[in-house]
C-alpha atoms as a PDB file:
ATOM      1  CA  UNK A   1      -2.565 -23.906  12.386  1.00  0.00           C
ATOM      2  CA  UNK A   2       1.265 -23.263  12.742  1.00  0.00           C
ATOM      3  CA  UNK A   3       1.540 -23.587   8.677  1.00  0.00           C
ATOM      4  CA  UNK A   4      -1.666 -21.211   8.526  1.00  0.00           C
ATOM      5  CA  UNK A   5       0.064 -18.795  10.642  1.00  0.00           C
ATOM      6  CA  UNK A   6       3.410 -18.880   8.347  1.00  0.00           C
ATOM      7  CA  UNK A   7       1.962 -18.409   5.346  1.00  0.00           C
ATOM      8  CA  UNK A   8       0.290 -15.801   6.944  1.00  0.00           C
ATOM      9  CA  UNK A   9       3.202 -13.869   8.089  1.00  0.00           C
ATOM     10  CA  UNK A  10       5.127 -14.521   4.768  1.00  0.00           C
ATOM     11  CA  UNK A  11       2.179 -12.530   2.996  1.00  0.00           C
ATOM     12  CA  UNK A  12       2.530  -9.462   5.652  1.00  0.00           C
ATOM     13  CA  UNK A  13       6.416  -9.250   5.184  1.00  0.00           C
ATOM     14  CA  UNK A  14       5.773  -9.301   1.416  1.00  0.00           C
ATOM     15  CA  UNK A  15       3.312  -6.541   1.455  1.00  0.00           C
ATOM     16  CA  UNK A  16       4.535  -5.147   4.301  1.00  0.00           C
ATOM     17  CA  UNK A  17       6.252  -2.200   2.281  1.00  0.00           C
ATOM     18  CA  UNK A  18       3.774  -1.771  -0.110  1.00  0.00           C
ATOM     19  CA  UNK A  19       1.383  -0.724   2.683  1.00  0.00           C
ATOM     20  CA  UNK A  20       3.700   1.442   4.616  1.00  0.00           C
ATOM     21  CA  UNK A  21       4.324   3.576   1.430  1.00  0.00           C
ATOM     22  CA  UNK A  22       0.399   3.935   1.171  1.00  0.00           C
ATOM     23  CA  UNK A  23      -0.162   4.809   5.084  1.00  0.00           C
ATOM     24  CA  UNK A  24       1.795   7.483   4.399  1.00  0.00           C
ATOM     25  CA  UNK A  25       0.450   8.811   1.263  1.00  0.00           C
ATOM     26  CA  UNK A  26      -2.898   8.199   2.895  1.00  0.00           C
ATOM     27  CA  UNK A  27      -1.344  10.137   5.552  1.00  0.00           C
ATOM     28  CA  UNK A  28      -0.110  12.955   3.419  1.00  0.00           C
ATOM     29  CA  UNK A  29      -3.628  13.770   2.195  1.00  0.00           C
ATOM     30  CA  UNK A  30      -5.304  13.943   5.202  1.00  0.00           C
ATOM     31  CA  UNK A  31      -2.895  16.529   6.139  1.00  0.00           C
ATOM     32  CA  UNK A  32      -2.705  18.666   3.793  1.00  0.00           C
ATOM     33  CA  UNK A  33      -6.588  18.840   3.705  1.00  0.00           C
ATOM     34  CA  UNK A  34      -7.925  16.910   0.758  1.00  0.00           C
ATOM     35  CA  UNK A  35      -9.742  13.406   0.459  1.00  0.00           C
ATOM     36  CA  UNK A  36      -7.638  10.759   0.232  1.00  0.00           C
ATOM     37  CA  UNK A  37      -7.522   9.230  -2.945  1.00  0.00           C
ATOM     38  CA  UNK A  38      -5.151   6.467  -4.054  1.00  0.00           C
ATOM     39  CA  UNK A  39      -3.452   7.805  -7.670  1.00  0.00           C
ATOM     40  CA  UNK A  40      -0.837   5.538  -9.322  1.00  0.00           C
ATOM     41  CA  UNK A  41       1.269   8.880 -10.184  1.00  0.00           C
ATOM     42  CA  UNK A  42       1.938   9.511  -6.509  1.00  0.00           C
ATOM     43  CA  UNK A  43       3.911   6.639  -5.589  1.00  0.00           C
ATOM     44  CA  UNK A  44       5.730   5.668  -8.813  1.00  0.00           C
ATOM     45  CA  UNK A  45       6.943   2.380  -7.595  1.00  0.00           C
ATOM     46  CA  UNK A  46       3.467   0.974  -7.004  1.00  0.00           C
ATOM     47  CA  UNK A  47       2.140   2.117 -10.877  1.00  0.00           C
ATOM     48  CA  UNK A  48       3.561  -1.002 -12.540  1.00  0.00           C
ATOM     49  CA  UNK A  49       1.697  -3.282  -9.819  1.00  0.00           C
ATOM     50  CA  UNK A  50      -2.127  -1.381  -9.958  1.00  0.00           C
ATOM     51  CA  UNK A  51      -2.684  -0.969 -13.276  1.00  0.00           C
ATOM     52  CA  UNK A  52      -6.293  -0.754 -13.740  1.00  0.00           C
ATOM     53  CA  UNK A  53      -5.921   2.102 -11.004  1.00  0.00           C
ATOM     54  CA  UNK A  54      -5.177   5.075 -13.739  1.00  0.00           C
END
């Protein structure tokens, strides 16, 4: 279980910035009114990684 739990917490520190930068576009959205929809243009540094999301 302990090497379960390690891998584990090496995946969250890896992605851990990936989904901070989409809470807060998420975030954005809701705010200013509309329905949140994940587009590659809005966070540049993620286009490279979600390509089939155009």
């Amino acid at each position: 279980m302990s090497l379960m739990t390690l891998c584990n917490l090496a995946a969250i520190l890896m992605l851990g910035k990936y989904a901070v930068m989409l809470l807060r576009d998420y975030r954005s959205q809701l705010r200013a009114g509309k329905d949140p929809i994940y587009r590659s243009s809005t966070i540049p540094e993620l286009a490279p990684e979600t390509e089939c999301w155009k």
